[in-house]
PDB file of N, CA and C in Angstrom:
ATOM      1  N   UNK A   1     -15.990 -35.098 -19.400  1.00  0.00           N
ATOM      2  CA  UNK A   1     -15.358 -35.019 -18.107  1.00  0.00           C
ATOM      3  C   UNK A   1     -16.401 -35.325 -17.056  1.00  0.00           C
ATOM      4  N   UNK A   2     -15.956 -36.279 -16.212  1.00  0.00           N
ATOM      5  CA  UNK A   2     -17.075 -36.422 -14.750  1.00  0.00           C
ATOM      6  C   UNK A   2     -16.166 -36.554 -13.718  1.00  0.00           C
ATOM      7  N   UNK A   3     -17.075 -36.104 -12.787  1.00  0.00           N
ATOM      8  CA  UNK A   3     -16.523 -36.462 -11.396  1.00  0.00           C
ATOM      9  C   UNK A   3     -17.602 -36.534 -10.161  1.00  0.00           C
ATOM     10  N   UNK A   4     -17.313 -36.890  -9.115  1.00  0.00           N
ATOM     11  CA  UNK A   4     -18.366 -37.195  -8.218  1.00  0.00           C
ATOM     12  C   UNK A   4     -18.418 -35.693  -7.204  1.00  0.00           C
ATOM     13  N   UNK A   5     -19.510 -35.426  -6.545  1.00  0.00           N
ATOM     14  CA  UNK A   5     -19.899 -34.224  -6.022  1.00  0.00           C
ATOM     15  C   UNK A   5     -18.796 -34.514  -4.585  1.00  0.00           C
ATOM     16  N   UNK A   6     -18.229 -33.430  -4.261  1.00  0.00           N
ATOM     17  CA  UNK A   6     -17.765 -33.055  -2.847  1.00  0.00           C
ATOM     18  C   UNK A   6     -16.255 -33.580  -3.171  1.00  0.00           C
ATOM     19  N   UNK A   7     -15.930 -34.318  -4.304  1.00  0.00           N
ATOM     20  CA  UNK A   7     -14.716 -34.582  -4.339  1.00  0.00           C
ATOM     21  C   UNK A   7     -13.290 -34.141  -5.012  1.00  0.00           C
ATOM     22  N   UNK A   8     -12.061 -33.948  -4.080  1.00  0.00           N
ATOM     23  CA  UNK A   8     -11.269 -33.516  -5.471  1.00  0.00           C
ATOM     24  C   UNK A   8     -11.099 -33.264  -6.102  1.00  0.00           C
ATOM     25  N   UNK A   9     -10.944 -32.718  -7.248  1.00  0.00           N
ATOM     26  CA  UNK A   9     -10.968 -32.582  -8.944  1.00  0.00           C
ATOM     27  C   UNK A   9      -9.700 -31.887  -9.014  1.00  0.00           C
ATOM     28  N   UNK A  10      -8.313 -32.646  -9.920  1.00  0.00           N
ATOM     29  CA  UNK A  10      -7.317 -31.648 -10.428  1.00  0.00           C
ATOM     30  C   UNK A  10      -7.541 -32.013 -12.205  1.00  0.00           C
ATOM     31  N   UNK A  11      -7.899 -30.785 -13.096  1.00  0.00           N
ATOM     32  CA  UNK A  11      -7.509 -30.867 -14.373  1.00  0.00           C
ATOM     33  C   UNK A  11      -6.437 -30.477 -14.754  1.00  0.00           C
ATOM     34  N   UNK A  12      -5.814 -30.904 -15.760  1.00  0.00           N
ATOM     35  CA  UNK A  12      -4.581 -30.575 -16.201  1.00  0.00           C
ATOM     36  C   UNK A  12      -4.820 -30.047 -17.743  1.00  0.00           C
ATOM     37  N   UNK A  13      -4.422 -28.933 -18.549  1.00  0.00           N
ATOM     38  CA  UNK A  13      -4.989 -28.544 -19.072  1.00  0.00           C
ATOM     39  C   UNK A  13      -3.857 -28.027 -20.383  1.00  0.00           C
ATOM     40  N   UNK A  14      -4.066 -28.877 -21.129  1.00  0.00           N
ATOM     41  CA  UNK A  14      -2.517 -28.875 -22.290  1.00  0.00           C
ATOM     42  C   UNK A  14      -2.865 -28.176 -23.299  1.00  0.00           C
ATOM     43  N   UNK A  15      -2.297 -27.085 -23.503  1.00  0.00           N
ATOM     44  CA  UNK A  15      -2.913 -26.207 -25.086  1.00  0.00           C
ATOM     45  C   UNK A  15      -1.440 -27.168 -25.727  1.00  0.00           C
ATOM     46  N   UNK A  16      -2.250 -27.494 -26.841  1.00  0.00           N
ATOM     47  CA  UNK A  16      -1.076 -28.372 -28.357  1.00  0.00           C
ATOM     48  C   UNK A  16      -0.998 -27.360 -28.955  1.00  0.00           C
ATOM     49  N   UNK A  17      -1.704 -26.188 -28.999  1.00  0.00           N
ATOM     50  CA  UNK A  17      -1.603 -24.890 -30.351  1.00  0.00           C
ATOM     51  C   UNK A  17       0.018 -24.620 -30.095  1.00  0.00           C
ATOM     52  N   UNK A  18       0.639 -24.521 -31.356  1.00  0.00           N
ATOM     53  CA  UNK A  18       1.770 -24.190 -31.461  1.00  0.00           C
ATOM     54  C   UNK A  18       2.037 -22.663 -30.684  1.00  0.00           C
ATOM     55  N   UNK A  19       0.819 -21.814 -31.732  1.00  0.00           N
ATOM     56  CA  UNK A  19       1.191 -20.011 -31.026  1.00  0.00           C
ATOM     57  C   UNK A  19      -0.581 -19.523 -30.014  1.00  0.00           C
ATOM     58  N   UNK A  20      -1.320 -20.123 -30.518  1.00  0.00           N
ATOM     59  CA  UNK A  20      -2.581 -19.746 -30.076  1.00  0.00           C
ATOM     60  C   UNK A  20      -2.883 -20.169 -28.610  1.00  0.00           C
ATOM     61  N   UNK A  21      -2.902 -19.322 -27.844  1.00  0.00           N
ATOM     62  CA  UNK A  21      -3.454 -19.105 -26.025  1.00  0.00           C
ATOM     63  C   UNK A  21      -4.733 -20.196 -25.671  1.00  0.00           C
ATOM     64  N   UNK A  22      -5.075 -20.288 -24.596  1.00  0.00           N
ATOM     65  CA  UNK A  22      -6.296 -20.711 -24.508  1.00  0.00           C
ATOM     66  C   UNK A  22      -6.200 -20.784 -23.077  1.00  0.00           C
ATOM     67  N   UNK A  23      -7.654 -21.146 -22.318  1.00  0.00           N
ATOM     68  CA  UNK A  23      -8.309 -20.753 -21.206  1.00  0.00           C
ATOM     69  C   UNK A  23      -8.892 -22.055 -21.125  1.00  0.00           C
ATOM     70  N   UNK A  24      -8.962 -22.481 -19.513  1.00  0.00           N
ATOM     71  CA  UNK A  24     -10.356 -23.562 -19.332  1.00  0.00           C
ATOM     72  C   UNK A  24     -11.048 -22.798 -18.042  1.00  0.00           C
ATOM     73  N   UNK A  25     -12.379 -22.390 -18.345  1.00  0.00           N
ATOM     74  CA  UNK A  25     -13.102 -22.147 -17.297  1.00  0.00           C
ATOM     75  C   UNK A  25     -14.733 -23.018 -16.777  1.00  0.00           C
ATOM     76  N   UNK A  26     -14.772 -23.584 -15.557  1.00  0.00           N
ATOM     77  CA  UNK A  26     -16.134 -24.018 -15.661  1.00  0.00           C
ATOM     78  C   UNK A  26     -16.726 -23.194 -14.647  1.00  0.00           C
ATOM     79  N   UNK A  27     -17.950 -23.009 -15.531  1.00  0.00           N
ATOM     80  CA  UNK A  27     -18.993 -22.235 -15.147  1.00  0.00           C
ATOM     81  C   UNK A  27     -20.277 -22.724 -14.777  1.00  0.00           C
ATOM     82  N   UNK A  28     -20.335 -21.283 -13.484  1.00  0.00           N
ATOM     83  CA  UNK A  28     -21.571 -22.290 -12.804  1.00  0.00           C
ATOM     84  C   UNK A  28     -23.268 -22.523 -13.776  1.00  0.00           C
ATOM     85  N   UNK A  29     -23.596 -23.102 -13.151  1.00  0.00           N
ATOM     86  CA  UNK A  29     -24.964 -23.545 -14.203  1.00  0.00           C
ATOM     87  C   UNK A  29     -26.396 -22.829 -13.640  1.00  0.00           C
ATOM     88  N   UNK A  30     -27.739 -22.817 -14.827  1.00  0.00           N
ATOM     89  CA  UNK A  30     -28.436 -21.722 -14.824  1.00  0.00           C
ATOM     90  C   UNK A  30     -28.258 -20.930 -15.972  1.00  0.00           C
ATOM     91  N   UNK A  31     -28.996 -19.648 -15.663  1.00  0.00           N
ATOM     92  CA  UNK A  31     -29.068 -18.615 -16.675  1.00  0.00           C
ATOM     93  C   UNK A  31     -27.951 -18.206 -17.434  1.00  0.00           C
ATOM     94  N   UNK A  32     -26.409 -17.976 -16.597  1.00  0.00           N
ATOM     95  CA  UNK A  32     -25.389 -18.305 -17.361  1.00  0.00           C
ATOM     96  C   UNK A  32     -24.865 -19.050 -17.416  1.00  0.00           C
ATOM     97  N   UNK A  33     -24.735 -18.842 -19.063  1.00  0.00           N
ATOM     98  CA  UNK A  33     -23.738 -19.935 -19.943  1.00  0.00           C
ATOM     99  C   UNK A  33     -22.085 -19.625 -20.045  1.00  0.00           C
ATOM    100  N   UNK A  34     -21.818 -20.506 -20.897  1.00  0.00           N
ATOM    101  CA  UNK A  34     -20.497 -20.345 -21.074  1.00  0.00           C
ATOM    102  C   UNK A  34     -20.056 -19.057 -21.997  1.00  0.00           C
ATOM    103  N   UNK A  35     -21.004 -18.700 -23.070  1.00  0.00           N
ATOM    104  CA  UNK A  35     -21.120 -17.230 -23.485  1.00  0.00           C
ATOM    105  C   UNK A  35     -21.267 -15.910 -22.414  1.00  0.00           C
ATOM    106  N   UNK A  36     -21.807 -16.580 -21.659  1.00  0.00           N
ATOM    107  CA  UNK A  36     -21.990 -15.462 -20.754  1.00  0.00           C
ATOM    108  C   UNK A  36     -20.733 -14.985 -19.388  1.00  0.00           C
ATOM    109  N   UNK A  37     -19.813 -15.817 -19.727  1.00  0.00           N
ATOM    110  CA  UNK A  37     -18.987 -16.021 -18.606  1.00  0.00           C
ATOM    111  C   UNK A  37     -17.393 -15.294 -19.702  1.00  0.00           C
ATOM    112  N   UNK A  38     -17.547 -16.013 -21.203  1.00  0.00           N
ATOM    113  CA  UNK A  38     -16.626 -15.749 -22.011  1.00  0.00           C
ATOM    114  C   UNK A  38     -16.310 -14.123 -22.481  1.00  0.00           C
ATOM    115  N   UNK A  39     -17.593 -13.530 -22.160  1.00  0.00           N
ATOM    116  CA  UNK A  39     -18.295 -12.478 -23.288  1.00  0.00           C
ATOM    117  C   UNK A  39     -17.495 -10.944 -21.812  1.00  0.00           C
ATOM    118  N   UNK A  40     -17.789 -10.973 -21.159  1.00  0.00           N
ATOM    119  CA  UNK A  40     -16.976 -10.289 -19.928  1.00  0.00           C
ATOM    120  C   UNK A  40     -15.441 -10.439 -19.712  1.00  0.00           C
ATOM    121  N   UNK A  41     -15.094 -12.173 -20.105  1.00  0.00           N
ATOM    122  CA  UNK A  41     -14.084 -12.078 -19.903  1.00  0.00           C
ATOM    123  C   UNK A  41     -12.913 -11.561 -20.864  1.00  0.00           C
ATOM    124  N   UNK A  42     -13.770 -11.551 -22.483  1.00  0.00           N
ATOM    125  CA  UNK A  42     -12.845 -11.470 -23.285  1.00  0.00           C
ATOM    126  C   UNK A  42     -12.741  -9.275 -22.908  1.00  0.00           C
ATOM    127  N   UNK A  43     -14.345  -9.144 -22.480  1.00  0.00           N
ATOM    128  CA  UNK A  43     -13.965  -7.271 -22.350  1.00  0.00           C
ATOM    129  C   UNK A  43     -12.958  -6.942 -20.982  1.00  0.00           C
ATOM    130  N   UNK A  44     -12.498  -8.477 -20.662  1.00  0.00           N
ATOM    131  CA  UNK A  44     -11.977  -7.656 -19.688  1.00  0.00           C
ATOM    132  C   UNK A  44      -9.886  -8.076 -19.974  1.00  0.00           C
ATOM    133  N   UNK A  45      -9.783  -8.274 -21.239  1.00  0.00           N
ATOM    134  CA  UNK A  45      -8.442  -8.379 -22.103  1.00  0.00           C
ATOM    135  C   UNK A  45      -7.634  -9.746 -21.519  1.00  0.00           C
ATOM    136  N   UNK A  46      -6.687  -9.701 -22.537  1.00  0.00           N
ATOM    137  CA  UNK A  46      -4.911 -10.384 -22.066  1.00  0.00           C
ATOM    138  C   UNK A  46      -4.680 -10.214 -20.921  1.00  0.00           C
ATOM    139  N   UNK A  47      -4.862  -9.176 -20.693  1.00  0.00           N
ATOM    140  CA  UNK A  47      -4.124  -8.448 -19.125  1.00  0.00           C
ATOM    141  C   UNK A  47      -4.773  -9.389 -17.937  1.00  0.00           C
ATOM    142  N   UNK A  48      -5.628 -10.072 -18.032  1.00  0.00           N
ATOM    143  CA  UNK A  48      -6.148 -10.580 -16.908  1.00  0.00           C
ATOM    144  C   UNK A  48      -6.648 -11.979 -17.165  1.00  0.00           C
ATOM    145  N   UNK A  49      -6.180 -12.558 -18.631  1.00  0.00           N
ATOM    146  CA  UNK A  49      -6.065 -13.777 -18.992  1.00  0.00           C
ATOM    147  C   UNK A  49      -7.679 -13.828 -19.832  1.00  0.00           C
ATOM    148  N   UNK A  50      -8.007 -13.141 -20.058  1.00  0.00           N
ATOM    149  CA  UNK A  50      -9.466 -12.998 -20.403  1.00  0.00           C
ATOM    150  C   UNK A  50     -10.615 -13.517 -19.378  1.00  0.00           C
ATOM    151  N   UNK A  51     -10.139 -13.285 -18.678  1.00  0.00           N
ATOM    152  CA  UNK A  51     -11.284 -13.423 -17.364  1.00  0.00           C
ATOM    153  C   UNK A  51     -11.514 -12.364 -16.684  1.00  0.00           C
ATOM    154  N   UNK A  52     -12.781 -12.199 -16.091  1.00  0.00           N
ATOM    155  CA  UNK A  52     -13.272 -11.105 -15.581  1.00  0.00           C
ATOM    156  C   UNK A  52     -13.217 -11.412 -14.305  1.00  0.00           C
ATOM    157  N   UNK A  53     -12.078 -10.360 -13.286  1.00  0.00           N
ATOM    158  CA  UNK A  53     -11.963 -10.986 -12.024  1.00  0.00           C
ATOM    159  C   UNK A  53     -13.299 -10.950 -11.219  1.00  0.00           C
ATOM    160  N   UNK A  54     -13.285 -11.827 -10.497  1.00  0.00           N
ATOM    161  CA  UNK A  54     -14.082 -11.826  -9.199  1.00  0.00           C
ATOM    162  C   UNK A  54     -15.802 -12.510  -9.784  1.00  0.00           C
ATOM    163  N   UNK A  55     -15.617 -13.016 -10.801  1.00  0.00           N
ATOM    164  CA  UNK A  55     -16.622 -13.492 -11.905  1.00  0.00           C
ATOM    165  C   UNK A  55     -17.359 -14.506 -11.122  1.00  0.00           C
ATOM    166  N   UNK A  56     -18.387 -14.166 -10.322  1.00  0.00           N
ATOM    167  CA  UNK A  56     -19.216 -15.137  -8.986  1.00  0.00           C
ATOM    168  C   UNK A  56     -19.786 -16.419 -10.433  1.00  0.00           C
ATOM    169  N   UNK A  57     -19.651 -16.020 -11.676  1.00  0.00           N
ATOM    170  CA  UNK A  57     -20.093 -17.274 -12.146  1.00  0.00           C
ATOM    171  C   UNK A  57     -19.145 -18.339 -12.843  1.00  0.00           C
ATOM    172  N   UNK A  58     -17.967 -18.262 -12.063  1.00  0.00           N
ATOM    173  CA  UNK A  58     -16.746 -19.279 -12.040  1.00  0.00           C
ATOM    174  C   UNK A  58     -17.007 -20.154 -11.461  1.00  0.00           C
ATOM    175  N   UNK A  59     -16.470 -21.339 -11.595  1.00  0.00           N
ATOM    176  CA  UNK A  59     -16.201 -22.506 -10.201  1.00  0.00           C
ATOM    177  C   UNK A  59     -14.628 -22.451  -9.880  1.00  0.00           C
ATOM    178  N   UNK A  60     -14.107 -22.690 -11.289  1.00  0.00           N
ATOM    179  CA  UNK A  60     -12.361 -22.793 -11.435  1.00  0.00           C
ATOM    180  C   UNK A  60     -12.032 -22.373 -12.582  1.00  0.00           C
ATOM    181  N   UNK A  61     -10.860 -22.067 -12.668  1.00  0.00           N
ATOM    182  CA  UNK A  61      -9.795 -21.774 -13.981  1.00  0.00           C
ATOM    183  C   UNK A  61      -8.585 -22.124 -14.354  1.00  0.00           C
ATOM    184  N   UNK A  62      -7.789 -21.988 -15.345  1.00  0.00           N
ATOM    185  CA  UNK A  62      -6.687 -21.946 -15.403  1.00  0.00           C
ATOM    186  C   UNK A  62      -6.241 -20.474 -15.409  1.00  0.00           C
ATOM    187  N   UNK A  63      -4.949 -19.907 -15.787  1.00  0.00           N
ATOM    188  CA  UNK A  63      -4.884 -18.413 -16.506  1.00  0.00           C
ATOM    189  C   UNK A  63      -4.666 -18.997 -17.460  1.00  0.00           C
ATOM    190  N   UNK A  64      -4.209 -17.920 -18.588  1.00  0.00           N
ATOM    191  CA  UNK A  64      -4.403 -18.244 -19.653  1.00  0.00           C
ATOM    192  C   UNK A  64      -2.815 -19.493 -20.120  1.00  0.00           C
ATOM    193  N   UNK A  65      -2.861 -19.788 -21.117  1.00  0.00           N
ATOM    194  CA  UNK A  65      -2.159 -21.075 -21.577  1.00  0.00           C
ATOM    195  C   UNK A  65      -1.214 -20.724 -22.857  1.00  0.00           C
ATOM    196  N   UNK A  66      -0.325 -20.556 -22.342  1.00  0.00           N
ATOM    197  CA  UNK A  66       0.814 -20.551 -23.770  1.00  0.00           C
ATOM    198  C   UNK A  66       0.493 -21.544 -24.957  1.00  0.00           C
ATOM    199  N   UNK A  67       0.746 -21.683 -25.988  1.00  0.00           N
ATOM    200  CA  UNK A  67       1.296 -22.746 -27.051  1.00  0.00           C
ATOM    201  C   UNK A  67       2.097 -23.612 -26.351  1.00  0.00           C
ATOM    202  N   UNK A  68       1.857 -25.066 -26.930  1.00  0.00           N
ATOM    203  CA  UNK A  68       2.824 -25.993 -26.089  1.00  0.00           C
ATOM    204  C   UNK A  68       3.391 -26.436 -24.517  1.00  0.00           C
ATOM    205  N   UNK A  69       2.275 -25.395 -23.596  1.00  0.00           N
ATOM    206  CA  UNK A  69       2.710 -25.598 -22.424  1.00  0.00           C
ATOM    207  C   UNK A  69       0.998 -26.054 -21.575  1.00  0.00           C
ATOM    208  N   UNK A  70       0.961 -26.442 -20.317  1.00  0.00           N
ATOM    209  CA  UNK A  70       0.181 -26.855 -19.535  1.00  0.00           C
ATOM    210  C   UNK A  70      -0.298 -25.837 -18.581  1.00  0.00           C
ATOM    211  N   UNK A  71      -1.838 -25.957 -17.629  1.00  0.00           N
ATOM    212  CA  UNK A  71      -1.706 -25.704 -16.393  1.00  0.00           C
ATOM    213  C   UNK A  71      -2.666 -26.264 -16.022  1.00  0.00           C
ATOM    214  N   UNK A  72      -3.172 -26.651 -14.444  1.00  0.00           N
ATOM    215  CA  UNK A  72      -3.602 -27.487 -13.650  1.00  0.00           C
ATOM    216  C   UNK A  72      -4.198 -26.433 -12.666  1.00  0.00           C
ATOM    217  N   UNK A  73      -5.425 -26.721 -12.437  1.00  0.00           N
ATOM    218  CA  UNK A  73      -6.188 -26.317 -11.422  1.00  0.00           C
ATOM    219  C   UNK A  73      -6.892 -27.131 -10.397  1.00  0.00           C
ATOM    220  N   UNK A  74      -6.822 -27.113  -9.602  1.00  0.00           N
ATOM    221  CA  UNK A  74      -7.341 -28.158  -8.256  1.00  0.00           C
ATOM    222  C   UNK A  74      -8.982 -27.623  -7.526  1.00  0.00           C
ATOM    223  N   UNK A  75      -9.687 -28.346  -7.493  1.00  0.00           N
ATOM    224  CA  UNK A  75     -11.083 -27.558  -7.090  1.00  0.00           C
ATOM    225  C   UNK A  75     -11.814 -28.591  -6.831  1.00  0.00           C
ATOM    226  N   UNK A  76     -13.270 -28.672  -5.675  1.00  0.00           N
ATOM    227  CA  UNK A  76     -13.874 -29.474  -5.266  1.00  0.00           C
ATOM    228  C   UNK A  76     -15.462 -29.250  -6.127  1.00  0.00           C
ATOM    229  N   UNK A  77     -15.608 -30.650  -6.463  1.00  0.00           N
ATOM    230  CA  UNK A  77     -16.559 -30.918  -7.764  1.00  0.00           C
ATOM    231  C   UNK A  77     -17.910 -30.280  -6.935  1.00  0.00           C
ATOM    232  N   UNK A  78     -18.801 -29.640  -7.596  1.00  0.00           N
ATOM    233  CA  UNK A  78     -19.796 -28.787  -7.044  1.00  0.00           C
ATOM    234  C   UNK A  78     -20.694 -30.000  -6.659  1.00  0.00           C
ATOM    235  N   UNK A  79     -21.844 -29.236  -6.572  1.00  0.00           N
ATOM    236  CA  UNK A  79     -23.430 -30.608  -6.446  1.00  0.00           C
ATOM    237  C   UNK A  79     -23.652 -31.055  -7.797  1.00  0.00           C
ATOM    238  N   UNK A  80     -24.111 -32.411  -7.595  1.00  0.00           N
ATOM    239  CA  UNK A  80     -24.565 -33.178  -8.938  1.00  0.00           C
ATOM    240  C   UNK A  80     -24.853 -32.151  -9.980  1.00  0.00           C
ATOM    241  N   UNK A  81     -24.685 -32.299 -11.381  1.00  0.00           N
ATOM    242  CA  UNK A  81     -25.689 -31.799 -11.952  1.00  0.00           C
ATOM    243  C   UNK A  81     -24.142 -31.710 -13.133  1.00  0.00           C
ATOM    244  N   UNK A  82     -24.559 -30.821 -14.687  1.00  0.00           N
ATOM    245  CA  UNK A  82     -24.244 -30.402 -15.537  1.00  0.00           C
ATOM    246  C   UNK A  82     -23.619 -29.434 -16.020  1.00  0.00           C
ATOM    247  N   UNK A  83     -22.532 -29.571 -16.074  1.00  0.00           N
ATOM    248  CA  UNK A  83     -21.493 -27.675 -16.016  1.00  0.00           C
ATOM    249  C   UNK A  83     -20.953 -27.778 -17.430  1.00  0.00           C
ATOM    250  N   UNK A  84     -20.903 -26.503 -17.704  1.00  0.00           N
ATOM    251  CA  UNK A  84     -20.274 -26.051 -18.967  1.00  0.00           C
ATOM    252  C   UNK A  84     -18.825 -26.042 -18.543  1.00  0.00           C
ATOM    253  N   UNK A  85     -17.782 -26.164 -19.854  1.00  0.00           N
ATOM    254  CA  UNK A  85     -16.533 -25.479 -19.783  1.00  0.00           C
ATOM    255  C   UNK A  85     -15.947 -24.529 -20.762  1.00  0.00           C
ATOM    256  N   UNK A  86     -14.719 -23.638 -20.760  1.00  0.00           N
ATOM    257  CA  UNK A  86     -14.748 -22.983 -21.629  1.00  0.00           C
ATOM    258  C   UNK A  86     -13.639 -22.548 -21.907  1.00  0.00           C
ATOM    259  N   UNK A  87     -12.973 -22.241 -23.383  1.00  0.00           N
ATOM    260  CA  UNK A  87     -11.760 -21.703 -23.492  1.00  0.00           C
ATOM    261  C   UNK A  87     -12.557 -19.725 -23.581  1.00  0.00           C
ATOM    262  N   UNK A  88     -12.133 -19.353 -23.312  1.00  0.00           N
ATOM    263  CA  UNK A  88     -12.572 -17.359 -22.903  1.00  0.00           C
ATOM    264  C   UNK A  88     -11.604 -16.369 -23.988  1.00  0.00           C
ATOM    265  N   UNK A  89     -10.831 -17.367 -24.639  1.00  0.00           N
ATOM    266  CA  UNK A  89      -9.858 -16.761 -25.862  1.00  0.00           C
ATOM    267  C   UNK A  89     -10.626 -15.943 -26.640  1.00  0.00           C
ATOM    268  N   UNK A  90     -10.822 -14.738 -27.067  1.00  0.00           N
ATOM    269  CA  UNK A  90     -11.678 -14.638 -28.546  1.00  0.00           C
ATOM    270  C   UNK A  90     -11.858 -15.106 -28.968  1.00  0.00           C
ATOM    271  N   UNK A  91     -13.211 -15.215 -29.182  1.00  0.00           N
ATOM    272  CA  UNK A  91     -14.149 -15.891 -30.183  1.00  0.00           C
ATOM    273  C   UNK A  91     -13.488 -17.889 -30.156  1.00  0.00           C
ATOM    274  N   UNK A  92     -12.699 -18.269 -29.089  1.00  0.00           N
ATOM    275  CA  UNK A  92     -12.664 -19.353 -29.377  1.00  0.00           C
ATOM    276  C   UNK A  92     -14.077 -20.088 -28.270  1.00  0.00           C
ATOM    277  N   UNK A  93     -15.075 -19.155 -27.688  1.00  0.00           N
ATOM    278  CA  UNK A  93     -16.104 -20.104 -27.086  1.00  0.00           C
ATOM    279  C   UNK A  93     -17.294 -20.808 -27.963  1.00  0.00           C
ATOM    280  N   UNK A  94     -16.723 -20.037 -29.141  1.00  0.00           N
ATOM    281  CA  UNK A  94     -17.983 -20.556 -30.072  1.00  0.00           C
ATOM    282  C   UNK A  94     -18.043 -22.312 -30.117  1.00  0.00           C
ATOM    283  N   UNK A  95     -16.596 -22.323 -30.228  1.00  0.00           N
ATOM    284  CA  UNK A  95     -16.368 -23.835 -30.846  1.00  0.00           C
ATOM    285  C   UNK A  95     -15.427 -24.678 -29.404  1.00  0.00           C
ATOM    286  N   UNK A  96     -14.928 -23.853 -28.429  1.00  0.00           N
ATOM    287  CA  UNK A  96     -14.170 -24.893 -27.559  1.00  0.00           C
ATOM    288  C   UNK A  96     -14.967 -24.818 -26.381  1.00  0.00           C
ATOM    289  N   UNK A  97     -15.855 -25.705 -26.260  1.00  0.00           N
ATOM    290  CA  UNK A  97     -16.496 -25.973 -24.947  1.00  0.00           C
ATOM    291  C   UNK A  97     -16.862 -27.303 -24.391  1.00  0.00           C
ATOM    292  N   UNK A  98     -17.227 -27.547 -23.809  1.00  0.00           N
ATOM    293  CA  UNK A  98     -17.968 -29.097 -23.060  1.00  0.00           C
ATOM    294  C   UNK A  98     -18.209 -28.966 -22.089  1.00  0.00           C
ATOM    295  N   UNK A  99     -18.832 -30.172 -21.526  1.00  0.00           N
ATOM    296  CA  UNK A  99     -19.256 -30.603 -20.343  1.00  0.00           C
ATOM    297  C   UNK A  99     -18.771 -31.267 -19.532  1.00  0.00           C
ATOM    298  N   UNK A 100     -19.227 -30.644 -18.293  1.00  0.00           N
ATOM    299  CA  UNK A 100     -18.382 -31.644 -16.690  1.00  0.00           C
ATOM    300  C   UNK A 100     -19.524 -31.569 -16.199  1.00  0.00           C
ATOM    301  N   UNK A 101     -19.899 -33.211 -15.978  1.00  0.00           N
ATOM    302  CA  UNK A 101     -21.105 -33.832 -15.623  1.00  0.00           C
ATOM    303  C   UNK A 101     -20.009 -34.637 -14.295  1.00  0.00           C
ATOM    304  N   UNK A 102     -21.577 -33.748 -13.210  1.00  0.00           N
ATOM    305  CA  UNK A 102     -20.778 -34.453 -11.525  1.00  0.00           C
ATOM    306  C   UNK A 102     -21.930 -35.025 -10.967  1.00  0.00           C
ATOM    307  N   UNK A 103     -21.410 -36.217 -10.636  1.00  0.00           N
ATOM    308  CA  UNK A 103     -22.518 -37.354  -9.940  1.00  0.00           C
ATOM    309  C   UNK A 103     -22.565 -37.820  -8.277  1.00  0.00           C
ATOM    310  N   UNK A 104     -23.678 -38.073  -7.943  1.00  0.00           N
ATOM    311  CA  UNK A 104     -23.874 -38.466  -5.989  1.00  0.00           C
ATOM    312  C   UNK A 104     -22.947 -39.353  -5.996  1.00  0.00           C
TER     313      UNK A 104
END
C-alpha cells in the first residue's frame, strides 16, 4: 500500500473469512510496532473491536469486520516514511500485517 504525504487516503477493507472477524489498524512508527498496538488491543476485548480506545499509537482503523462484509476508513496519509498495518484479532497479528509506505 502507498500513498503520498498530506493526502487523502480511503481504504476499503474486505474480510473474505466466511466466520472469522478481522481489524485493519495503521500504526504510528518508532518504538511501537504493530505487536505493540495489537497486544492492548486484544486486552482490551470484542467489546471495543479489539482496540484499545484512545490508543495515541493509531493513525486509523476500521472496527472490527464481520465474515463477508467490508469497511472503509478515510484518513490523511501522515509524513513520508514506513507504517505498519494490522489485523488486532487474536493472535491474527502474528501473520496479518504489512506496510503503508507514504511518499513527498
Amino acid at each position: 500500500m502507498t500513498a503520498v504525504a498530506g493526502e487523502e487516503v480511503t481504504v476499503t477493507f474486505t474480510n473474505n473469512a466466511i466466520s472469522s472477524k478481522h481489524t485493519w489498524i495503521l500504526v504510528t512508527p518508532g518504538s511501537i510496532t504493530r505487536n505493540g498496538v495489537a497486544a492492548p488491543g486484544i486486552a482490551a476485548s470484542a467489546e471495543n473491536g479489539y482496540f484499545k480506545p484512545g490508543d495515541p499509537n493509531v493513525i486509523a482503523k476500521t472496527d472490527l469486520v464481520n465474515g463477508k462484509t467490508s469497511a472503509m476508513v478515510t484518513f490523511i496519509a501522515p509524513a513520508a516514511g514506513t507504517y505498519q498495518f494490522v489485523c488486532a484479532f487474536p493472535s491474527h497479528d502474528r501473520q496479518m500485517w504489512g506496510e503503508f509506505v507514504v511518499t513527498n
